[in-house]
C-alpha atoms as a PDB file:
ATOM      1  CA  UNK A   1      -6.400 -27.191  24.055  1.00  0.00           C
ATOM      2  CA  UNK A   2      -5.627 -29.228  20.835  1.00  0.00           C
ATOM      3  CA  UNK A   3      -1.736 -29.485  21.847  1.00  0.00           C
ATOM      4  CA  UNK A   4      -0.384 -29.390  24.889  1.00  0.00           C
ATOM      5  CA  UNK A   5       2.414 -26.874  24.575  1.00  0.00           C
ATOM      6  CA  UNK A   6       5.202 -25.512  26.224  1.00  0.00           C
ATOM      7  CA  UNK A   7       5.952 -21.724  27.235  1.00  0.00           C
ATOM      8  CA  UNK A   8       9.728 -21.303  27.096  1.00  0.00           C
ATOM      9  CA  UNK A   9      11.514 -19.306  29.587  1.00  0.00           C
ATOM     10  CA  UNK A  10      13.752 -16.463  28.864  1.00  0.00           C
ATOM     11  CA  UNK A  11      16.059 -15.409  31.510  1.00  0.00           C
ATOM     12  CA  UNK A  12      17.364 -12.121  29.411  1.00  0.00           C
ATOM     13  CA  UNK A  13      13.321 -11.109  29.366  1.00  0.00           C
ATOM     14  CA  UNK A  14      12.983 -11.635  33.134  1.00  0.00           C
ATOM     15  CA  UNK A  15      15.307  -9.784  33.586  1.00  0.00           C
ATOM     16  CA  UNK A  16      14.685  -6.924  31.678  1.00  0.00           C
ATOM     17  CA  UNK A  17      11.244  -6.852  33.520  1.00  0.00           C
ATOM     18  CA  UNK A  18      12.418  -7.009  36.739  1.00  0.00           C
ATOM     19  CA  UNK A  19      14.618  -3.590  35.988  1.00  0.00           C
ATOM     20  CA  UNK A  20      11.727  -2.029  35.066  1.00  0.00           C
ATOM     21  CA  UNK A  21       9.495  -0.044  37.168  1.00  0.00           C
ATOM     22  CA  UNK A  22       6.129  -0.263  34.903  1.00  0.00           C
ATOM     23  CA  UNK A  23       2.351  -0.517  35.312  1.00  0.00           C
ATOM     24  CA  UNK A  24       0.347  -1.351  33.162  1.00  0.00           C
ATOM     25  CA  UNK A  25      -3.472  -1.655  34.578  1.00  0.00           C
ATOM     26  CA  UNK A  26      -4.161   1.538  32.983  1.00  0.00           C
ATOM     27  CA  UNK A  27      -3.169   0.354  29.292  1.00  0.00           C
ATOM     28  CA  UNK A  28      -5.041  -1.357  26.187  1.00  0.00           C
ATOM     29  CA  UNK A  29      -2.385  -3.151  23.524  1.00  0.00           C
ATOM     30  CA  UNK A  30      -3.187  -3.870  20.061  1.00  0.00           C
ATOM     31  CA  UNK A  31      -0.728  -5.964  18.418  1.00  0.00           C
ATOM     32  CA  UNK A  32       0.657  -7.395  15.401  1.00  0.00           C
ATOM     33  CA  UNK A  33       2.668 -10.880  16.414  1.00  0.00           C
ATOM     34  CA  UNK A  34       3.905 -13.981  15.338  1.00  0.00           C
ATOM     35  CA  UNK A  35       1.564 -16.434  17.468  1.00  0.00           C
ATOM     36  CA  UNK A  36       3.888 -18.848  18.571  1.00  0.00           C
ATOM     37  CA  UNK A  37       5.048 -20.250  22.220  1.00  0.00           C
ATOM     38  CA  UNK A  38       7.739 -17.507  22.535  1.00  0.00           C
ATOM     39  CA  UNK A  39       5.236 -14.464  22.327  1.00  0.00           C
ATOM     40  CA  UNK A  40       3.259 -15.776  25.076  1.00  0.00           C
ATOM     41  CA  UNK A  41       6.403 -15.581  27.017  1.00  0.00           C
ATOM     42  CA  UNK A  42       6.640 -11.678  26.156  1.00  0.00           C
ATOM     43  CA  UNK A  43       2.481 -11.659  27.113  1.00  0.00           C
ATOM     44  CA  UNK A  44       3.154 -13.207  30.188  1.00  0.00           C
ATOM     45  CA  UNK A  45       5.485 -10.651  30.900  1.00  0.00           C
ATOM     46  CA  UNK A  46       3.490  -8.134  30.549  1.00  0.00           C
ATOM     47  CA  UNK A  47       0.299  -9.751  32.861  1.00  0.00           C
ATOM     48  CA  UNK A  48       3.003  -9.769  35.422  1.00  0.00           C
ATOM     49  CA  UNK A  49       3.272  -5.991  34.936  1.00  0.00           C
ATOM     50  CA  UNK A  50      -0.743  -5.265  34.937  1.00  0.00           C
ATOM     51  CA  UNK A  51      -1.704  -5.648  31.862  1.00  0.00           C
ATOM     52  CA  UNK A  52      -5.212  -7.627  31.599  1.00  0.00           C
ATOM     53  CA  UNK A  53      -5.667 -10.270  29.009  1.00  0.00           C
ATOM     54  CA  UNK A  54      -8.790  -8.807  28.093  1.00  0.00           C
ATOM     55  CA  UNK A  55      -7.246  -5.499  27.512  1.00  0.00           C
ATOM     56  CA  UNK A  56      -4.746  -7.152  24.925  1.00  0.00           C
ATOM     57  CA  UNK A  57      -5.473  -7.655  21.250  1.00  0.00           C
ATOM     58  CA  UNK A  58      -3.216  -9.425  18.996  1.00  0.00           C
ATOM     59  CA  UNK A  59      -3.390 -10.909  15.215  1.00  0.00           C
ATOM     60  CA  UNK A  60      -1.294 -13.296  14.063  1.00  0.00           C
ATOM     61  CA  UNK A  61       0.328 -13.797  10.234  1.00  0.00           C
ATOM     62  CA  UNK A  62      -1.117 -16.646   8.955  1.00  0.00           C
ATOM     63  CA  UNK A  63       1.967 -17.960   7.697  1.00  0.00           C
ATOM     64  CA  UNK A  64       3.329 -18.749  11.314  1.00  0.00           C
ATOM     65  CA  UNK A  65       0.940 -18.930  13.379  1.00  0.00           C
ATOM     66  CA  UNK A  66       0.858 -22.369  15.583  1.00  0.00           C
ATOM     67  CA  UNK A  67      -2.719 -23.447  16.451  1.00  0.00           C
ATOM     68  CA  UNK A  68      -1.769 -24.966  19.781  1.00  0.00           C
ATOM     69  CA  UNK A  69      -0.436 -20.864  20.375  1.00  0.00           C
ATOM     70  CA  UNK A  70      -3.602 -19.682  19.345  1.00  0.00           C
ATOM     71  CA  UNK A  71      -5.688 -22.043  21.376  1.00  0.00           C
ATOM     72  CA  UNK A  72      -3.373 -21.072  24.453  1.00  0.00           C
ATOM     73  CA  UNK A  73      -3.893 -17.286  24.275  1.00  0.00           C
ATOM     74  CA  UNK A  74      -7.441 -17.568  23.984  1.00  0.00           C
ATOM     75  CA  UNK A  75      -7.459 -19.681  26.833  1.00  0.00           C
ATOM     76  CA  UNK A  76      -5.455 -16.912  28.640  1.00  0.00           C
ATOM     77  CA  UNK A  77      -8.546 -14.442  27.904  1.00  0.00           C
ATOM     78  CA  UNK A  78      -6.235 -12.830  25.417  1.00  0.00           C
ATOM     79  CA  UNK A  79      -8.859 -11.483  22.529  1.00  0.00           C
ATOM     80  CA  UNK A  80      -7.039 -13.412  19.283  1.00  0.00           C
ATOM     81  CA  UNK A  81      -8.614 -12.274  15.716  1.00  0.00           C
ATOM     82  CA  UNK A  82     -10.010 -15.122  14.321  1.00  0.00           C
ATOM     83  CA  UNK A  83      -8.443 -13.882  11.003  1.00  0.00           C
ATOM     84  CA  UNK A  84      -4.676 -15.257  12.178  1.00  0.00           C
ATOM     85  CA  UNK A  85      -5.995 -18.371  11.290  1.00  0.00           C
ATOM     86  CA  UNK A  86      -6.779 -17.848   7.915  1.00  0.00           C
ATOM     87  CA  UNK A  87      -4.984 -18.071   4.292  1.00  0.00           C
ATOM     88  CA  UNK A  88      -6.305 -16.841   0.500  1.00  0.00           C
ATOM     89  CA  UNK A  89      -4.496 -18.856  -1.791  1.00  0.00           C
ATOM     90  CA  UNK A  90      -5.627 -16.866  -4.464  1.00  0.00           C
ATOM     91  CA  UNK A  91      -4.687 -13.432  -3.160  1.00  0.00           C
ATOM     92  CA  UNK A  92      -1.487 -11.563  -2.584  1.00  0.00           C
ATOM     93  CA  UNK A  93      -0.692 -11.817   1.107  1.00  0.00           C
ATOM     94  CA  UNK A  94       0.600  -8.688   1.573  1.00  0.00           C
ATOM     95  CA  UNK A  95      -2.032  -7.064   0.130  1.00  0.00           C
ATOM     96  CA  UNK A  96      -4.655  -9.247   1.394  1.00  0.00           C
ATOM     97  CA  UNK A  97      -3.321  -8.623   5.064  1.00  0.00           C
ATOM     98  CA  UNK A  98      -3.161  -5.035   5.024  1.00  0.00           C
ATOM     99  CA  UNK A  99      -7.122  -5.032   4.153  1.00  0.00           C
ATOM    100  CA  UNK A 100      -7.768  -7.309   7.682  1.00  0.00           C
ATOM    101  CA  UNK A 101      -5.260  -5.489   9.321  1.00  0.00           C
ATOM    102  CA  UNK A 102      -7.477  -2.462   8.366  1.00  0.00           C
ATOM    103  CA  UNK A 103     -10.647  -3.851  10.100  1.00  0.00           C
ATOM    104  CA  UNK A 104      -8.579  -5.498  12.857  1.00  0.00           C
ATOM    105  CA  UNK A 105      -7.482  -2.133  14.412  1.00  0.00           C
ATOM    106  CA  UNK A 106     -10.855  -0.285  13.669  1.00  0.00           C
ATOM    107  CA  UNK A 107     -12.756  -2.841  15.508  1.00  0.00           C
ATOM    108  CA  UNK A 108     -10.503  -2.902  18.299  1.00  0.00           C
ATOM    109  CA  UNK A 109      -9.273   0.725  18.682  1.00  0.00           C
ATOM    110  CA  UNK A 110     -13.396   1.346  19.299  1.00  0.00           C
ATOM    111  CA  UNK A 111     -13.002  -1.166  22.276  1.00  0.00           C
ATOM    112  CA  UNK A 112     -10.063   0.897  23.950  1.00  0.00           C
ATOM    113  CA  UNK A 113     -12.446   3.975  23.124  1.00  0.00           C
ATOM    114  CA  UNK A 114     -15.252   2.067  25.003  1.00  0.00           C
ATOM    115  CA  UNK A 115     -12.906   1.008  27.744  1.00  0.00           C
ATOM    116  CA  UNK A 116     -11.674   2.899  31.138  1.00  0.00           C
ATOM    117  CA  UNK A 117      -7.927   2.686  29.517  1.00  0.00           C
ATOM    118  CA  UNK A 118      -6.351   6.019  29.086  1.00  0.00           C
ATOM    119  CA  UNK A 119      -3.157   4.480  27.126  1.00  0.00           C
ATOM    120  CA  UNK A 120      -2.901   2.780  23.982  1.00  0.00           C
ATOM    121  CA  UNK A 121       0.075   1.060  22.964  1.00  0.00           C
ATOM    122  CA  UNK A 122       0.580  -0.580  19.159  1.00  0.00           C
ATOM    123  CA  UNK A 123       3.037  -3.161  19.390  1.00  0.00           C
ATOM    124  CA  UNK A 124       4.024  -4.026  15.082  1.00  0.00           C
ATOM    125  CA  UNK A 125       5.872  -6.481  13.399  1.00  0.00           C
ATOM    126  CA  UNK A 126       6.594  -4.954  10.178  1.00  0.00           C
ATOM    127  CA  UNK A 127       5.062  -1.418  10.008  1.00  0.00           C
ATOM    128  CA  UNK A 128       1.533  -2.043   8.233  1.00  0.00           C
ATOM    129  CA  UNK A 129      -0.507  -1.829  11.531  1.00  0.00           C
ATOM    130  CA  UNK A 130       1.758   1.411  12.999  1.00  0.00           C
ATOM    131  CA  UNK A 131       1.013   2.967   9.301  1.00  0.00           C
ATOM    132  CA  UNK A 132      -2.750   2.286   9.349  1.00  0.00           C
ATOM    133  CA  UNK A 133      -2.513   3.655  13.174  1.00  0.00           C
ATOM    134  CA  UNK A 134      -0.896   7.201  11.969  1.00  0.00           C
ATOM    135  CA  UNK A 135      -3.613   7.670   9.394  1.00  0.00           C
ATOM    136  CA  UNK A 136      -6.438   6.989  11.648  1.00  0.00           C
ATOM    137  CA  UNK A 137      -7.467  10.007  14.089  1.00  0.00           C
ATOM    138  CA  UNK A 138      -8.407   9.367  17.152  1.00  0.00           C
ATOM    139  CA  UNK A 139     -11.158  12.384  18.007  1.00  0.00           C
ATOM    140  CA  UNK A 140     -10.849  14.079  21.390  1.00  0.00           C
ATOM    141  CA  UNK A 141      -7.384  12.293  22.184  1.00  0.00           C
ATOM    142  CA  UNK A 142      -3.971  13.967  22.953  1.00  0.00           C
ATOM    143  CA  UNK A 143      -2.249  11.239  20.795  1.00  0.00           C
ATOM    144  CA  UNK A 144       1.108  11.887  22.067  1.00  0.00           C
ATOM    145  CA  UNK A 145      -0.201  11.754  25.325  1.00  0.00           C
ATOM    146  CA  UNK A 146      -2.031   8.506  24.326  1.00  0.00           C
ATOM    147  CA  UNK A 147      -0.686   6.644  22.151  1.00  0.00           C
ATOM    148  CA  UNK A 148       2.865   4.954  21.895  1.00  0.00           C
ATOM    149  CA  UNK A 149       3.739   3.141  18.767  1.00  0.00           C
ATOM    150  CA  UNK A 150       6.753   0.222  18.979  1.00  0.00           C
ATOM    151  CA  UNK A 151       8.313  -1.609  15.747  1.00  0.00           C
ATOM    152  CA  UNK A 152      10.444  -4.318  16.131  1.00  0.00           C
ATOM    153  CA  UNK A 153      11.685  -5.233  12.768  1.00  0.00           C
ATOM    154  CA  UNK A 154      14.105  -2.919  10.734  1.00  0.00           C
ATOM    155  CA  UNK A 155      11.648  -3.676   7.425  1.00  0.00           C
ATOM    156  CA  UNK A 156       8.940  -2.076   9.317  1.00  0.00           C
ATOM    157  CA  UNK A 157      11.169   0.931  10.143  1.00  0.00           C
ATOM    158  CA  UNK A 158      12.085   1.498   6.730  1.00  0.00           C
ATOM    159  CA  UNK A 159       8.416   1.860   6.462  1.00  0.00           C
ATOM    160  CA  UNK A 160       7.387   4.453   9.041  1.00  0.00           C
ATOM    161  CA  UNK A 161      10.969   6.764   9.184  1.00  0.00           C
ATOM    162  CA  UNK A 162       9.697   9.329   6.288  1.00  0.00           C
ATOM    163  CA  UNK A 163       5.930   9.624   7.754  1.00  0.00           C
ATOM    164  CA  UNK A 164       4.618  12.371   9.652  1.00  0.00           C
ATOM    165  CA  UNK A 165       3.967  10.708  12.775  1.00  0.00           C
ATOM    166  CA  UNK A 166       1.037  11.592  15.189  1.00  0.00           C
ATOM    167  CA  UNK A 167       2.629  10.134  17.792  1.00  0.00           C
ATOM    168  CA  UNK A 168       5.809   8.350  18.956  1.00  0.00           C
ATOM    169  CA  UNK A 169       6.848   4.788  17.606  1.00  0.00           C
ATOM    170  CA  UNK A 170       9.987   3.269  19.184  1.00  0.00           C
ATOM    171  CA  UNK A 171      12.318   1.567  17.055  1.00  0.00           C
ATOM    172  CA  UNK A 172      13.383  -1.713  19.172  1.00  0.00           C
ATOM    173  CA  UNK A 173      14.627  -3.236  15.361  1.00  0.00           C
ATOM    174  CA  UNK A 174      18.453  -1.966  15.821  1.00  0.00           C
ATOM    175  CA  UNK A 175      18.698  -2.114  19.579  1.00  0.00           C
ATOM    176  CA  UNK A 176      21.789  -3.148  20.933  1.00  0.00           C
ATOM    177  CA  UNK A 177      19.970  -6.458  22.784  1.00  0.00           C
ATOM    178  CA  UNK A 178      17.741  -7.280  19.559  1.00  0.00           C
ATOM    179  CA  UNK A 179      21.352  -6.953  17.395  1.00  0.00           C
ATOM    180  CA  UNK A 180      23.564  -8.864  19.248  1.00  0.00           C
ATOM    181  CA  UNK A 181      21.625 -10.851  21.876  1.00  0.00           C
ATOM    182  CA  UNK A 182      18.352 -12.040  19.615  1.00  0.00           C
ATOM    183  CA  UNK A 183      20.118 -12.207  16.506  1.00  0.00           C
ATOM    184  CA  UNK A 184      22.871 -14.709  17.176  1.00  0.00           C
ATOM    185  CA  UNK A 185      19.825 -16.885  19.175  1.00  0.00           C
ATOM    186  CA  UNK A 186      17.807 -16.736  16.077  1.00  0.00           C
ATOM    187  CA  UNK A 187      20.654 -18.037  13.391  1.00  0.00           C
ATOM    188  CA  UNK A 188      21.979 -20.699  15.750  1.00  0.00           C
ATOM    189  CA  UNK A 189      18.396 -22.079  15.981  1.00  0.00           C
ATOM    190  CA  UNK A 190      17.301 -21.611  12.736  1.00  0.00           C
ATOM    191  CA  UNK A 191      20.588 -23.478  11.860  1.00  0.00           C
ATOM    192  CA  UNK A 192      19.690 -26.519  14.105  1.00  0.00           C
ATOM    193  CA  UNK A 193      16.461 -26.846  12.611  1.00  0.00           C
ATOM    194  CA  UNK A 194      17.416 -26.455   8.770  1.00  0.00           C
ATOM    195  CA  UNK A 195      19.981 -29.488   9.351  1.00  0.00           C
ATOM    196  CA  UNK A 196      17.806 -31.406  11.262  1.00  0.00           C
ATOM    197  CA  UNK A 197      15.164 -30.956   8.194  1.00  0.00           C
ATOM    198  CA  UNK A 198      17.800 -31.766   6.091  1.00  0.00           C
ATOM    199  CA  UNK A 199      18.909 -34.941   7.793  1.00  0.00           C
ATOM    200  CA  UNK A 200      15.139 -35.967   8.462  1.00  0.00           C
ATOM    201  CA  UNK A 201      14.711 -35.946   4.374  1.00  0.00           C
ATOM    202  CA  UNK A 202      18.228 -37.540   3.701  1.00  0.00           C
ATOM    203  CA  UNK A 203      19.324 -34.256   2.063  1.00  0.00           C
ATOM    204  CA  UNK A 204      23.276 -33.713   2.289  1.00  0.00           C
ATOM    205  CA  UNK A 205      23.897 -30.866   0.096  1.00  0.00           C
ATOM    206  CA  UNK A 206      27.055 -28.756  -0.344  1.00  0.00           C
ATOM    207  CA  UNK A 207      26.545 -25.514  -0.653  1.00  0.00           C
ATOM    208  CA  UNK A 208      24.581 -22.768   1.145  1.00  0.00           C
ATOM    209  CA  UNK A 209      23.036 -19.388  -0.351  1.00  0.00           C
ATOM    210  CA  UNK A 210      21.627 -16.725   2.060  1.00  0.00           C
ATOM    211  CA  UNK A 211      19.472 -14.396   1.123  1.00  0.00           C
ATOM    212  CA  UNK A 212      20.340 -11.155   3.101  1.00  0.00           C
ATOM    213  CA  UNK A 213      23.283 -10.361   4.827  1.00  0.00           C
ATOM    214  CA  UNK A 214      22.010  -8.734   7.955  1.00  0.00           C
ATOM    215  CA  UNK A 215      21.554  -8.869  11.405  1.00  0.00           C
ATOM    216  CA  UNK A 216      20.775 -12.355  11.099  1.00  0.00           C
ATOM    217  CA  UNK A 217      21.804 -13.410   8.346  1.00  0.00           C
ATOM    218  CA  UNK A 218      25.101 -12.366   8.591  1.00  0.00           C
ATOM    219  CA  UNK A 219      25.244 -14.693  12.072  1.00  0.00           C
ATOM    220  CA  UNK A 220      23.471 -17.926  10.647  1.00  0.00           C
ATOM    221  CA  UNK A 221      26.872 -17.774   8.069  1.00  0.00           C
ATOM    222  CA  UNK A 222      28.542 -17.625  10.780  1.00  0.00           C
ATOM    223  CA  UNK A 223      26.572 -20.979  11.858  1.00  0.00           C
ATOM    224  CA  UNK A 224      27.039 -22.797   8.753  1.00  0.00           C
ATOM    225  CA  UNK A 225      29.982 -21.449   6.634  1.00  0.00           C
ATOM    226  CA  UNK A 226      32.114 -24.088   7.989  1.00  0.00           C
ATOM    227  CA  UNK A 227      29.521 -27.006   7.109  1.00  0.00           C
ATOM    228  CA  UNK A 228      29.066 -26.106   3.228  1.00  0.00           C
ATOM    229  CA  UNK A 229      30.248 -23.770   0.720  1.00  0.00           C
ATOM    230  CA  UNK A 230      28.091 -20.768   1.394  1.00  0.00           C
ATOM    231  CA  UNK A 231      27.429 -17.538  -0.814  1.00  0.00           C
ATOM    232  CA  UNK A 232      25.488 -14.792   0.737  1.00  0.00           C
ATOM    233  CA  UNK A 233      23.273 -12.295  -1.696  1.00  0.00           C
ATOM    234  CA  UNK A 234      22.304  -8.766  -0.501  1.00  0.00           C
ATOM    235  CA  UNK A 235      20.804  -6.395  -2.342  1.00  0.00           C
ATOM    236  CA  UNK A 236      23.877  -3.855  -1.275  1.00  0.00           C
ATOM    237  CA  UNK A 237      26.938  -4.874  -3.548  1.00  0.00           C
ATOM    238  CA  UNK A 238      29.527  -4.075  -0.733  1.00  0.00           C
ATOM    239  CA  UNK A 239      27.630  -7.255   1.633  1.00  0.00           C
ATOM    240  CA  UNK A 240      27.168  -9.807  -1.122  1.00  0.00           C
ATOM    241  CA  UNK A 241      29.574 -12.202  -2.189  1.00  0.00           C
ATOM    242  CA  UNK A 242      27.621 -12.765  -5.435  1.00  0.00           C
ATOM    243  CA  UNK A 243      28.299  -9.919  -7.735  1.00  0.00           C
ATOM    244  CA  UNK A 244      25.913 -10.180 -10.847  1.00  0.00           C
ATOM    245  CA  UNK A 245      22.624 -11.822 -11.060  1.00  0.00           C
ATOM    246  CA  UNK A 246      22.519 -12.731 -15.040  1.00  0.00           C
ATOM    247  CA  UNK A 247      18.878 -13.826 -16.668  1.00  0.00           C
ATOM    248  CA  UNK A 248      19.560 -16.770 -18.929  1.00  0.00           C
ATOM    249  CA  UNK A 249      17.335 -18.966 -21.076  1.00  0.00           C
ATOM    250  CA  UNK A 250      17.940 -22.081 -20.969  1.00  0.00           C
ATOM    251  CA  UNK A 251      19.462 -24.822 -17.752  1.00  0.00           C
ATOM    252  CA  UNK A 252      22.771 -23.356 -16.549  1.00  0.00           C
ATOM    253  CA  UNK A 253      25.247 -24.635 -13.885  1.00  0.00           C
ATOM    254  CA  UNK A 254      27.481 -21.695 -12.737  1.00  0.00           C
ATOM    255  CA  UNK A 255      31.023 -23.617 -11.826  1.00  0.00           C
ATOM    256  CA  UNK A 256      32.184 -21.171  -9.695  1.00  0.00           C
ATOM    257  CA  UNK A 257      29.120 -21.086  -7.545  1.00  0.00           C
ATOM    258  CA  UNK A 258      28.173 -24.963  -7.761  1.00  0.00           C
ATOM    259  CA  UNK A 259      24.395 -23.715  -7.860  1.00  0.00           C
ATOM    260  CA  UNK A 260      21.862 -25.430 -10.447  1.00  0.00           C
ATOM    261  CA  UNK A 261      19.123 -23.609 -11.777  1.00  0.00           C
ATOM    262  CA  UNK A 262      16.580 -25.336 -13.884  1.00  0.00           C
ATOM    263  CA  UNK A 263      14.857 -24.476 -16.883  1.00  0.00           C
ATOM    264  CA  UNK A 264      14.611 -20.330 -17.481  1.00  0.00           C
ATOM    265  CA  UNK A 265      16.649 -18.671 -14.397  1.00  0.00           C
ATOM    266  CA  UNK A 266      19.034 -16.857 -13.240  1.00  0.00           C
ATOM    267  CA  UNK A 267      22.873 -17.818 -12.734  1.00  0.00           C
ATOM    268  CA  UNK A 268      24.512 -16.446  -9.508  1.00  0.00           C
ATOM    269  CA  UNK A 269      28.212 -14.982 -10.839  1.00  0.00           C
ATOM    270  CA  UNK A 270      31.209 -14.258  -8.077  1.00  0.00           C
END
């Protein structure tokens, strides 16, 4: 392992396991995750519940994944695409992604074919894998017998909700825990580390924009309205304290929002 790393502990997950009366020895998961210390806490979980390593396989977004995490989960026998690793510069990610995301799940939905598991469960972060999943039939399968979708962000969801779905995808995105448990967690931290960056680079600005205003965003305000002056933008006019976006041409300063944007931009008006 190039990094030694530490696998945090999450009481609220332990015990939300320990509720729940599952096995999982008969099930193959094919995932779409961030690969970083706290998923192998959720994987971990899940071993504890049946699930072989072998049986799971996850990709990563290149844009977060941590190489000591990778290097863990393959130690763990978990089978980790190669492709989580990698980064076009010159291509779209989005677009780029959904192609390997194609040939992620075609190579591995023929090893859950090939394998003695009679369950299949897609685990998504952000609806491209879960989309690819519902156009792809699986031949001499009772899908809604055998296969159980699960989304866990709300962008995903937005995604999948007008689809014809061959089988059942649980929305986790606007659960009451993920809402008002993970949310708050994910704001306070994010705040910690975006003043510690700050700090770190002798940065002391003033005022705050957030982009979005919600689930989390609307709690890392909360976190840092009282340390700057902070505007939040959301594309629905009723959440955003910054009315008009305005295209200018030249270097503006907008007084009333103390933001500076150089060259052509855009001025922020509340």
């Amino acid at each position: 392992m190039e990094k030694a790393m530490k696998v945090p502990h999450f009481q609220l997950l332990e015990n939300i396991s320990s509720e729940v009366d599952a096995d999982f020895k008969d099930t193959y998961m094919i995932c779409v995750q961030h690969l970083v210390a706290s998923t192998v806490s959720l994987f971990n979980a899940l071993f504890k519940k049946g699930l072989f390593p072998s049986h799971l396989s996850v990709i990563g977004k290149c844009y977060s994944t941590r190489p000591e995490a990778y290097a863990y989960m393959r130690q763990l026998g978990i089978d980790v695409a190669e492709e989580s690793l990698c980064f076009s510069p010159n291509k779209p990610f989005d677009s780029d992604f959904r192609k390997t995301l194609k040939s992620f799940f075609l190579n591995r939905l023929t090893a859950f074919m090939n394998s003695k598991c009679s369950r299949l469960i897609i685990l998504d972060d952000g609806g491209e894998l879960l989309k690819i999943a519902n156009r792809i039939s699986l031949k001499q399968r009772d899908l809604k017998k055998t296969v159980v979708g699960v989304e866990q962000t709300t962008a995903g969801y937005e995604k999948l909700k007008n689809l014809n779905l061959k089988f059942p995808i649980v929305n986790v995105a606007r659960s009451n825990v993920k809402l008002f448990h993970e949310s708050p967690f994910i704001a306070k931290i994010a705040a910690e580390r975006m003043i510690e960056h700050l700090n770190k680079l002798k940065l002391y600005p003033k005022s705050a924009l957030i982009i979005g205003n919600g689930a989390v965003g609307s709690h890392m305000y909360q976190e840092i309205k009282d340390l700057y002056r902070t505007q939040i933008y959301d594309q629905k006019y009723s959440k955003s304290s910054i009315r008009k976006l305005v295209l200018v041409q030249k270097s503006c300063v907008d007084v009333k929002s103390n933001f500076h944007l150089p060259n052509e931009g855009l001025r922020w008006q509340v």
